[in-house]
PDB file of N, CA and C in Angstrom:
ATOM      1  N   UNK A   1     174.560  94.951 101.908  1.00  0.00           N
ATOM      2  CA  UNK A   1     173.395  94.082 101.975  1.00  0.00           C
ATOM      3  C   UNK A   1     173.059  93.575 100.570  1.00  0.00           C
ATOM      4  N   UNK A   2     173.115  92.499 100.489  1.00  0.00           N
ATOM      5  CA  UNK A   2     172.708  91.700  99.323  1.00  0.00           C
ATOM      6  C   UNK A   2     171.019  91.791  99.074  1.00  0.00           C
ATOM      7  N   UNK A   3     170.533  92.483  97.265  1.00  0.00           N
ATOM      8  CA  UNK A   3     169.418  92.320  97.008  1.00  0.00           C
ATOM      9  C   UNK A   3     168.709  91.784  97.039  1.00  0.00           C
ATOM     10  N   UNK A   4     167.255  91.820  96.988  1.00  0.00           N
ATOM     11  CA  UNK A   4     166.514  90.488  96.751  1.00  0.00           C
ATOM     12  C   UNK A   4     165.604  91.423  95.412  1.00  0.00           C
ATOM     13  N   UNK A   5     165.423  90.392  94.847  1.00  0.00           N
ATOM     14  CA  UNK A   5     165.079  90.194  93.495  1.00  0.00           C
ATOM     15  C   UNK A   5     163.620  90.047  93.491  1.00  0.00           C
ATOM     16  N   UNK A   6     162.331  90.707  92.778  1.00  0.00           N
ATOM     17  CA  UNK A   6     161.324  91.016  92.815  1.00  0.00           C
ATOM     18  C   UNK A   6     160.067  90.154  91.621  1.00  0.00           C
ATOM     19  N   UNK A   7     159.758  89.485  91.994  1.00  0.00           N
ATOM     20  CA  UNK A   7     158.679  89.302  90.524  1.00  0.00           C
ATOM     21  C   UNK A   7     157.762  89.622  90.262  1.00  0.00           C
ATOM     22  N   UNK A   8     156.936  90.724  90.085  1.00  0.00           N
ATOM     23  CA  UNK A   8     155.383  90.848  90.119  1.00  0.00           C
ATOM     24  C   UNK A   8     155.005  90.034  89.027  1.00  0.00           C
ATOM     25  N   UNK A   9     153.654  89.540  88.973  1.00  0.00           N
ATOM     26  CA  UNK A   9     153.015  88.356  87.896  1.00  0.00           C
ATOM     27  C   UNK A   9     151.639  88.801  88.086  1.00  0.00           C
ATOM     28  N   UNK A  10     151.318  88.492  87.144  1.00  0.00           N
ATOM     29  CA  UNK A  10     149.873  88.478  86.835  1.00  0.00           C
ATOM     30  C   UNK A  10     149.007  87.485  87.463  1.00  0.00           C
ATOM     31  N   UNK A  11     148.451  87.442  88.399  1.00  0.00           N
ATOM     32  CA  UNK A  11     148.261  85.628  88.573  1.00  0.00           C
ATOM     33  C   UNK A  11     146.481  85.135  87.870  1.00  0.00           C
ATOM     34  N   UNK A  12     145.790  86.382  87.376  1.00  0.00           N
ATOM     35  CA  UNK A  12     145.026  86.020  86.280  1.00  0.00           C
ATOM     36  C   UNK A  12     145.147  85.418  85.391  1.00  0.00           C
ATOM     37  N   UNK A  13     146.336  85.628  84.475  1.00  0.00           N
ATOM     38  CA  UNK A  13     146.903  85.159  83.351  1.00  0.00           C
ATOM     39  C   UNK A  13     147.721  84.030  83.358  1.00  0.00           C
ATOM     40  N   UNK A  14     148.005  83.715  85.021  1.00  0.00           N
ATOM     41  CA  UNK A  14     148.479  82.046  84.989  1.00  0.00           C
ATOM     42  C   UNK A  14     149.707  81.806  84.539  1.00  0.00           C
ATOM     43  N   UNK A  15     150.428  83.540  85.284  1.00  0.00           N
ATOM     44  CA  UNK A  15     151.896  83.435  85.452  1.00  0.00           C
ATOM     45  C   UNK A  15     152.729  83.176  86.722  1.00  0.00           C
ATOM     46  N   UNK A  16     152.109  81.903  87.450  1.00  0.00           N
ATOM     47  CA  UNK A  16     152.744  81.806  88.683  1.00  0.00           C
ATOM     48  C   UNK A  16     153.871  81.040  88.194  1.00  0.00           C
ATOM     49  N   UNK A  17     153.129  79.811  87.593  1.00  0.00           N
ATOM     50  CA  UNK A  17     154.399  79.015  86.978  1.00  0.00           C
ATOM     51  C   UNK A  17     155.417  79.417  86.506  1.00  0.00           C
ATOM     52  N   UNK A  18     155.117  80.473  85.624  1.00  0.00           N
ATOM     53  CA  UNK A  18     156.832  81.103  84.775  1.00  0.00           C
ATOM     54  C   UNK A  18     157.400  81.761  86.034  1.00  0.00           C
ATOM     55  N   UNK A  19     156.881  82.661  86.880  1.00  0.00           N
ATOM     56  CA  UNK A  19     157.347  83.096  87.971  1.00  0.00           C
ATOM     57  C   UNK A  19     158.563  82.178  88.701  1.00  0.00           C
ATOM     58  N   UNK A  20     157.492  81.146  89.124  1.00  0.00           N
ATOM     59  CA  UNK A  20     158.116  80.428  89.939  1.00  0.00           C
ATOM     60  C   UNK A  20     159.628  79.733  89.214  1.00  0.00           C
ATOM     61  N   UNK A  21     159.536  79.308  88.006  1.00  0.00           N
ATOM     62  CA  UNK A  21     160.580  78.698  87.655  1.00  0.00           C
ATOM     63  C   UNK A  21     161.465  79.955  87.100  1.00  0.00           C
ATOM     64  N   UNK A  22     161.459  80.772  87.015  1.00  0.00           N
ATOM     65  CA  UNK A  22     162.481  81.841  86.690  1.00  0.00           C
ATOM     66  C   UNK A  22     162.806  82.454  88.365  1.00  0.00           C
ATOM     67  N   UNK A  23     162.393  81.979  89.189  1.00  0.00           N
ATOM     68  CA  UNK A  23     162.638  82.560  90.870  1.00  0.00           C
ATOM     69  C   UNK A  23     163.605  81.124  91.444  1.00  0.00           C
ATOM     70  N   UNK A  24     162.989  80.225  90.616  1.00  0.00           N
ATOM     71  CA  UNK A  24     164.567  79.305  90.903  1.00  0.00           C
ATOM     72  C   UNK A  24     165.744  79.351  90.358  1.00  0.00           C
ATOM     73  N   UNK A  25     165.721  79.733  88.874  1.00  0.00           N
ATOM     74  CA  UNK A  25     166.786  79.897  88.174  1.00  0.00           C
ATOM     75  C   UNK A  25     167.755  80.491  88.801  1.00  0.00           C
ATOM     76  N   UNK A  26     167.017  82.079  89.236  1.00  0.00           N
ATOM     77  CA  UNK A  26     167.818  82.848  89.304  1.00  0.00           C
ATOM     78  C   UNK A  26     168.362  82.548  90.862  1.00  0.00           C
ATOM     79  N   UNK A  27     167.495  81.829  91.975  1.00  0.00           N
ATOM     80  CA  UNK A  27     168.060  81.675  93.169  1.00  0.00           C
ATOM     81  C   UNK A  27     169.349  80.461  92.884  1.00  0.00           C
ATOM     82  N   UNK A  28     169.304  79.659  92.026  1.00  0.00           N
ATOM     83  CA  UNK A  28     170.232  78.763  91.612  1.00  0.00           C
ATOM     84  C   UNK A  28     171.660  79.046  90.915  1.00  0.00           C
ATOM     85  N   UNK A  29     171.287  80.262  90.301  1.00  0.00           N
ATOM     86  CA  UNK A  29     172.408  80.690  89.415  1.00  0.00           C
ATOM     87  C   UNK A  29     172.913  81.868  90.596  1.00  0.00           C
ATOM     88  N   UNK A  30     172.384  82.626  91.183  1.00  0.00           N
ATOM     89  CA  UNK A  30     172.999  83.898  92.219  1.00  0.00           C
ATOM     90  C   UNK A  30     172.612  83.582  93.454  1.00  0.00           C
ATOM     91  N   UNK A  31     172.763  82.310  94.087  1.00  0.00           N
ATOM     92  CA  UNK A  31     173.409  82.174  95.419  1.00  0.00           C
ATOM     93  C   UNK A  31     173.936  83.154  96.230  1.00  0.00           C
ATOM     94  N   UNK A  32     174.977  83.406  95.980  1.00  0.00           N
ATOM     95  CA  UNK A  32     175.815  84.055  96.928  1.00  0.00           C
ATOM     96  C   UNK A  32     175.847  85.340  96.613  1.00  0.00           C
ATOM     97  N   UNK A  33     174.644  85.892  95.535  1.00  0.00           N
ATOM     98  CA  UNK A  33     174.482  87.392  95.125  1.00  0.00           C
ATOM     99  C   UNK A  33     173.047  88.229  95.588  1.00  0.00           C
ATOM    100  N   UNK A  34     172.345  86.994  95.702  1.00  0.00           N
ATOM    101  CA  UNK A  34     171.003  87.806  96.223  1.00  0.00           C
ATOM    102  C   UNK A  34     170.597  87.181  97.754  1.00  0.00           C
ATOM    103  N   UNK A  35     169.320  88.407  98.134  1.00  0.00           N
ATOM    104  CA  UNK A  35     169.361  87.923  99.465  1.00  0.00           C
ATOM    105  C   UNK A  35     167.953  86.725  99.218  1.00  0.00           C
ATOM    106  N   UNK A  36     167.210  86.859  98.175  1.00  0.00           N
ATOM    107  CA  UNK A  36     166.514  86.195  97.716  1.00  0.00           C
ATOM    108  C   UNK A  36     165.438  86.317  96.917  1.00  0.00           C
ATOM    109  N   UNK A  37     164.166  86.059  96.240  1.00  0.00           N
ATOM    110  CA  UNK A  37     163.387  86.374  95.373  1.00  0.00           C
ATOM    111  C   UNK A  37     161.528  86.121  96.346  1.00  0.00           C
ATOM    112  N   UNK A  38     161.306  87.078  95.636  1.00  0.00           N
ATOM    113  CA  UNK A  38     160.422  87.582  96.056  1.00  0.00           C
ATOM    114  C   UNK A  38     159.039  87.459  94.948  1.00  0.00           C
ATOM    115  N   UNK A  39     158.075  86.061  95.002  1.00  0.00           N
ATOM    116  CA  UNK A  39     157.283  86.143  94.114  1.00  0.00           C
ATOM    117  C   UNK A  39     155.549  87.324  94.812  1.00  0.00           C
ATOM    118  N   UNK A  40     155.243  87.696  93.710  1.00  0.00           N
ATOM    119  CA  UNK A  40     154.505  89.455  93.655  1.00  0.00           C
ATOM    120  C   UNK A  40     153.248  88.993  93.108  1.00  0.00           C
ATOM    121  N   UNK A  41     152.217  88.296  93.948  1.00  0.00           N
ATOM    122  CA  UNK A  41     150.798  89.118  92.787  1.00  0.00           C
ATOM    123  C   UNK A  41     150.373  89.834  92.063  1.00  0.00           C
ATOM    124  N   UNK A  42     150.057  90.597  90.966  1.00  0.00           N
ATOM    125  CA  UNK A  42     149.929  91.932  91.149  1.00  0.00           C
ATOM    126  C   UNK A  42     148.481  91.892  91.389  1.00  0.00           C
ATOM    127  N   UNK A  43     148.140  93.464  91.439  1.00  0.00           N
ATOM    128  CA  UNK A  43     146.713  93.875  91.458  1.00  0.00           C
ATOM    129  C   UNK A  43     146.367  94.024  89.863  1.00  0.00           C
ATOM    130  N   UNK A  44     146.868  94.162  89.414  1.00  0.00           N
ATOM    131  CA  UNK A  44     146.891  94.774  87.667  1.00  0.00           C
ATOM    132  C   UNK A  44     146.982  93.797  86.890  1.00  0.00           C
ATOM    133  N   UNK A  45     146.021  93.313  85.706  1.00  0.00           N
ATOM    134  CA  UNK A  45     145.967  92.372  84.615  1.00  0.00           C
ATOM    135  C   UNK A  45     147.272  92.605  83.897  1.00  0.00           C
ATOM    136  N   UNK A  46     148.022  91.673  83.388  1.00  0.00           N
ATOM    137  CA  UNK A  46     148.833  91.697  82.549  1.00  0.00           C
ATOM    138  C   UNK A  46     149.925  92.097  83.031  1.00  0.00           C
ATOM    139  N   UNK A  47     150.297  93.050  84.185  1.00  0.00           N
ATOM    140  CA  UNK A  47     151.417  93.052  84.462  1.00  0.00           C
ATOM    141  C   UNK A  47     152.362  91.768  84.889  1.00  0.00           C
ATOM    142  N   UNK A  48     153.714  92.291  84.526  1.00  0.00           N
ATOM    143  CA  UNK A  48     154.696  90.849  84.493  1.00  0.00           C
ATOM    144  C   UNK A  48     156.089  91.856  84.709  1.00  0.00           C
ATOM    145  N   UNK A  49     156.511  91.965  85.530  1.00  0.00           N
ATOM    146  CA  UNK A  49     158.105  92.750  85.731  1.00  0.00           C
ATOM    147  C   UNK A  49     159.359  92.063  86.630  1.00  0.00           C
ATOM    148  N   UNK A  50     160.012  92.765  86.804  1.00  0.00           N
ATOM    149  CA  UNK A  50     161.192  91.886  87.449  1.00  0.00           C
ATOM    150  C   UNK A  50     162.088  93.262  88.455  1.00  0.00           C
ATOM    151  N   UNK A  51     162.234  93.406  89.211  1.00  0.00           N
ATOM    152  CA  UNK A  51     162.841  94.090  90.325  1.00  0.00           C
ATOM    153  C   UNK A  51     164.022  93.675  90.678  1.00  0.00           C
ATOM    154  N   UNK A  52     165.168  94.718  91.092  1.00  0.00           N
ATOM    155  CA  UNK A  52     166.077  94.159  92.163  1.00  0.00           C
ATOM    156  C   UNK A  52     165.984  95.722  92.973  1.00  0.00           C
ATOM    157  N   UNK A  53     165.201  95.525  94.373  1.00  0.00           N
ATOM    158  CA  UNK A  53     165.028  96.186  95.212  1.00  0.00           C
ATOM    159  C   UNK A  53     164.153  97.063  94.471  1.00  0.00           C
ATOM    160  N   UNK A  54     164.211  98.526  94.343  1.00  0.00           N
ATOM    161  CA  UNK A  54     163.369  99.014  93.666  1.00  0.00           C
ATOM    162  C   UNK A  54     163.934  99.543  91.669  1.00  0.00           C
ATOM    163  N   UNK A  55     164.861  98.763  91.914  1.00  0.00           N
ATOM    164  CA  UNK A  55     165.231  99.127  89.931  1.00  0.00           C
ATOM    165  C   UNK A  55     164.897  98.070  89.401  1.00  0.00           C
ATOM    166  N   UNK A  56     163.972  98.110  88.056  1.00  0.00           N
ATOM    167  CA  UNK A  56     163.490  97.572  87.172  1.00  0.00           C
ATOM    168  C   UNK A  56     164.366  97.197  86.240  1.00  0.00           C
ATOM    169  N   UNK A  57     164.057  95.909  86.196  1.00  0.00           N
ATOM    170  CA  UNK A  57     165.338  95.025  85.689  1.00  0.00           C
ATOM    171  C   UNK A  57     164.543  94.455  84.277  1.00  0.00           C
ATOM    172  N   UNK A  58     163.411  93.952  84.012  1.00  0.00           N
ATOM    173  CA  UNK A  58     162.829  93.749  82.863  1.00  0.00           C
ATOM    174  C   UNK A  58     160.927  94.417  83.331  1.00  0.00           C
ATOM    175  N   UNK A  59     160.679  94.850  82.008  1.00  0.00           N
ATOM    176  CA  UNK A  59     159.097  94.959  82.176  1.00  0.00           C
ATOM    177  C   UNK A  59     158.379  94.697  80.567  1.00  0.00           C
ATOM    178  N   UNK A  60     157.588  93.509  81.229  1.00  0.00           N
ATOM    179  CA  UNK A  60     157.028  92.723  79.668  1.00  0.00           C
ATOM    180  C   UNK A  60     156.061  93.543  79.293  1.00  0.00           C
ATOM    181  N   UNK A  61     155.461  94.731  79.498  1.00  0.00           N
ATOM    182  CA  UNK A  61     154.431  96.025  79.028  1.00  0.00           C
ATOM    183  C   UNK A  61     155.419  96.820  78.398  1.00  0.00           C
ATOM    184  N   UNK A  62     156.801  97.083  78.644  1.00  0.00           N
ATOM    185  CA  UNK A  62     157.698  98.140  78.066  1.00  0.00           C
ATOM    186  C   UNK A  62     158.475  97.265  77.156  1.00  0.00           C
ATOM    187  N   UNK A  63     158.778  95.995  77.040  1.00  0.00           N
ATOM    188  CA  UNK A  63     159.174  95.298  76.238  1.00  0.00           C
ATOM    189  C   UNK A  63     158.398  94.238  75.120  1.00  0.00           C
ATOM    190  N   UNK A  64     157.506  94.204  75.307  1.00  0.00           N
ATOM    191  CA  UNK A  64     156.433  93.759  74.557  1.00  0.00           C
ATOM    192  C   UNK A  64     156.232  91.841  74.815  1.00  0.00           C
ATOM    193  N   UNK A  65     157.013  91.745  75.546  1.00  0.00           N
ATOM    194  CA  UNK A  65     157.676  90.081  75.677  1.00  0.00           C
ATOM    195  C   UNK A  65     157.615  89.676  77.305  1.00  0.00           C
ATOM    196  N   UNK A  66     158.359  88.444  77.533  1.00  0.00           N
ATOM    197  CA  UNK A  66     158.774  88.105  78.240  1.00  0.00           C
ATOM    198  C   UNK A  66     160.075  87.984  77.967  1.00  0.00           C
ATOM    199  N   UNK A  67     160.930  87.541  79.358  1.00  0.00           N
ATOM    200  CA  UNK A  67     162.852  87.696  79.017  1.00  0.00           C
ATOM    201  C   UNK A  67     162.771  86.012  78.529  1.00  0.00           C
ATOM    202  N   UNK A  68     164.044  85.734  77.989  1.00  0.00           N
ATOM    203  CA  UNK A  68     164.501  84.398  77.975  1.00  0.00           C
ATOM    204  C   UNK A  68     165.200  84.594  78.966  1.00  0.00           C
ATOM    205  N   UNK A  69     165.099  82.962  79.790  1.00  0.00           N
ATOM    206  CA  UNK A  69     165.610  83.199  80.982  1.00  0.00           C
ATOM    207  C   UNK A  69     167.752  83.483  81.181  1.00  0.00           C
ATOM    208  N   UNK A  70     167.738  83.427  79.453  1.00  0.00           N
ATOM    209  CA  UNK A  70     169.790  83.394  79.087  1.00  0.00           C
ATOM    210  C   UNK A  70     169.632  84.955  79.582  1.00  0.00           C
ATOM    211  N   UNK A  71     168.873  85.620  78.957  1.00  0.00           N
ATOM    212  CA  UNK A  71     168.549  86.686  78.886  1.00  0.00           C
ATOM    213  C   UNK A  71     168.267  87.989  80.519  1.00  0.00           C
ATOM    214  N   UNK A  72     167.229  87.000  81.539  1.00  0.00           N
ATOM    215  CA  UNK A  72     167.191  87.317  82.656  1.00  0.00           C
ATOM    216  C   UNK A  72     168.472  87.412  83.305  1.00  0.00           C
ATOM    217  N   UNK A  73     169.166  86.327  83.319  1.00  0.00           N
ATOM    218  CA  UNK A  73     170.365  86.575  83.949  1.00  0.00           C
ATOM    219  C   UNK A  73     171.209  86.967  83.588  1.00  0.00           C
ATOM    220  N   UNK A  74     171.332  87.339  82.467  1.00  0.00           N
ATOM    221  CA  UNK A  74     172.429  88.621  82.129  1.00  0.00           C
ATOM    222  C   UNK A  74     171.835  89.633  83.110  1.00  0.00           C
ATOM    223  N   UNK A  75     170.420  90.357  82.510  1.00  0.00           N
ATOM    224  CA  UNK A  75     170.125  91.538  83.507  1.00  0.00           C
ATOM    225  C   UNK A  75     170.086  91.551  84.870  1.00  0.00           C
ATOM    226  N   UNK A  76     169.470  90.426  85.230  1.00  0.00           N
ATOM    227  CA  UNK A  76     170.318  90.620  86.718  1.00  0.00           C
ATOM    228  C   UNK A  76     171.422  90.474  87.396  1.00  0.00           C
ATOM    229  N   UNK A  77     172.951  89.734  86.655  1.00  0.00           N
ATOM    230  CA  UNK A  77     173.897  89.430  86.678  1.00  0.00           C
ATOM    231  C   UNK A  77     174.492  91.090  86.762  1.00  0.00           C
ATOM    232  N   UNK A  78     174.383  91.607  85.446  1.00  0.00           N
ATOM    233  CA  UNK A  78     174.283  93.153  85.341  1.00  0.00           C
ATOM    234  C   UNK A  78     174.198  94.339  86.750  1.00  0.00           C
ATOM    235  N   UNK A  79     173.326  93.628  87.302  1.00  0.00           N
ATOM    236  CA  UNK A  79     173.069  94.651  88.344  1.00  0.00           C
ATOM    237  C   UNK A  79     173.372  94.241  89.876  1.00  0.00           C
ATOM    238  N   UNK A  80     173.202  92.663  89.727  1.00  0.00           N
ATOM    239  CA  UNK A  80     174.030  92.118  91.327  1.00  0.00           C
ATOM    240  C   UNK A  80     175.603  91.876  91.339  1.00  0.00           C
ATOM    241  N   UNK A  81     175.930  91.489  90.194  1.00  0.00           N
ATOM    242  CA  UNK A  81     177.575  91.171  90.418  1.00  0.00           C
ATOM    243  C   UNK A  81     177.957  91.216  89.075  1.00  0.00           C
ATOM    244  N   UNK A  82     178.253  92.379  88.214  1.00  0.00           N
ATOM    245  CA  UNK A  82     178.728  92.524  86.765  1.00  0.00           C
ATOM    246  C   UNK A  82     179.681  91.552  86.569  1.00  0.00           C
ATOM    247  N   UNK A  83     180.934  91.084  87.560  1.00  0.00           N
ATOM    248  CA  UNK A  83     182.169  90.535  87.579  1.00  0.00           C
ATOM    249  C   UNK A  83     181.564  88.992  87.189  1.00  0.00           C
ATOM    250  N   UNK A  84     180.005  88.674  87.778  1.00  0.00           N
ATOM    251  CA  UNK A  84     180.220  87.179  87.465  1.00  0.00           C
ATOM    252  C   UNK A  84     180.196  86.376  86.038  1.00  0.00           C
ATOM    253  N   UNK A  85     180.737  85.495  85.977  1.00  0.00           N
ATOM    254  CA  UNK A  85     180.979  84.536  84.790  1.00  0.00           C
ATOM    255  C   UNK A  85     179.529  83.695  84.797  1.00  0.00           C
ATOM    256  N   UNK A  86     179.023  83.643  83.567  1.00  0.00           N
ATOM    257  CA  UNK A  86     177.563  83.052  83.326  1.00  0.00           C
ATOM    258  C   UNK A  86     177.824  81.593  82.861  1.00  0.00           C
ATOM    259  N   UNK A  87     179.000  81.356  82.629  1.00  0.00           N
ATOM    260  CA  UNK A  87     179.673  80.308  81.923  1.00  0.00           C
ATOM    261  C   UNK A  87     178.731  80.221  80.856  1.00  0.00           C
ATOM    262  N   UNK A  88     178.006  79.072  79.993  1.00  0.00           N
ATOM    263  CA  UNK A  88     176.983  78.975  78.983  1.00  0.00           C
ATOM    264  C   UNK A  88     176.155  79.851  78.913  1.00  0.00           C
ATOM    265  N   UNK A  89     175.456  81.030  79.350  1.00  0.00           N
ATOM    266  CA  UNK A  89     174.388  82.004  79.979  1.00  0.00           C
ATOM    267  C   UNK A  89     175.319  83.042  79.161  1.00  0.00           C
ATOM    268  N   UNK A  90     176.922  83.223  79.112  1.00  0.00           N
ATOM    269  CA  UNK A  90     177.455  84.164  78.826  1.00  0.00           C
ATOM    270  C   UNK A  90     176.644  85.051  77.318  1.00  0.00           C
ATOM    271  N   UNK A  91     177.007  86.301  77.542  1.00  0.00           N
ATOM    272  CA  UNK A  91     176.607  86.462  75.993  1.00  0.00           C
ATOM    273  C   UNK A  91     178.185  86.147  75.225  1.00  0.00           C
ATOM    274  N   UNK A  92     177.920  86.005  73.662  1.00  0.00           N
ATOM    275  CA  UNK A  92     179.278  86.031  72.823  1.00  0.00           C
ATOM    276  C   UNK A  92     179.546  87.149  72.203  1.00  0.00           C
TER     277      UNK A  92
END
């Protein structure tokens, strides 16, 4: 069964937008790897994380940041299909 990919957001802080456009990226770039993305209210100020099923794939409280999105898809590339080619996304 193919993952689906998690976003919790803050939606106080007026992170639907980054949400949303990092929930296309990644549905654009892993097609045929996820079962789909899942945008997350949270209940909690400031939280901002990223899921695939229940493993934590980025958390901007434990990282002090947000991901770049070259960056997102490595980590989830990482954990849905190591084998895939990022082509430009690649790291060097």
């Amino acid at each position: 069964m193919k993952p689906t990919i998690s976003i919790e957001y803050c939606p106080k802080c007026g992170w639907l937008l980054r949400s949303a456009w990092m929930a296309q990226e990644l549905l654009t770039t892993f097609t045929d790897n996820i079962h789909g993305v899942l945008l997350h209210p949270s209940e909690f100020s400031g939280r901002f994380s990223i899921r695939s099923n229940e493993q934590v794939i980025f958390d901007r409280k434990v990282e002090g940041r947000f991901p770049e999105i070259k960056e997102l898809k490595q980590l989830v590339r990482d954990v849905v299909n190591p084998e895939k080619d990022l082509g430009h996304s690649e790291r060097k």
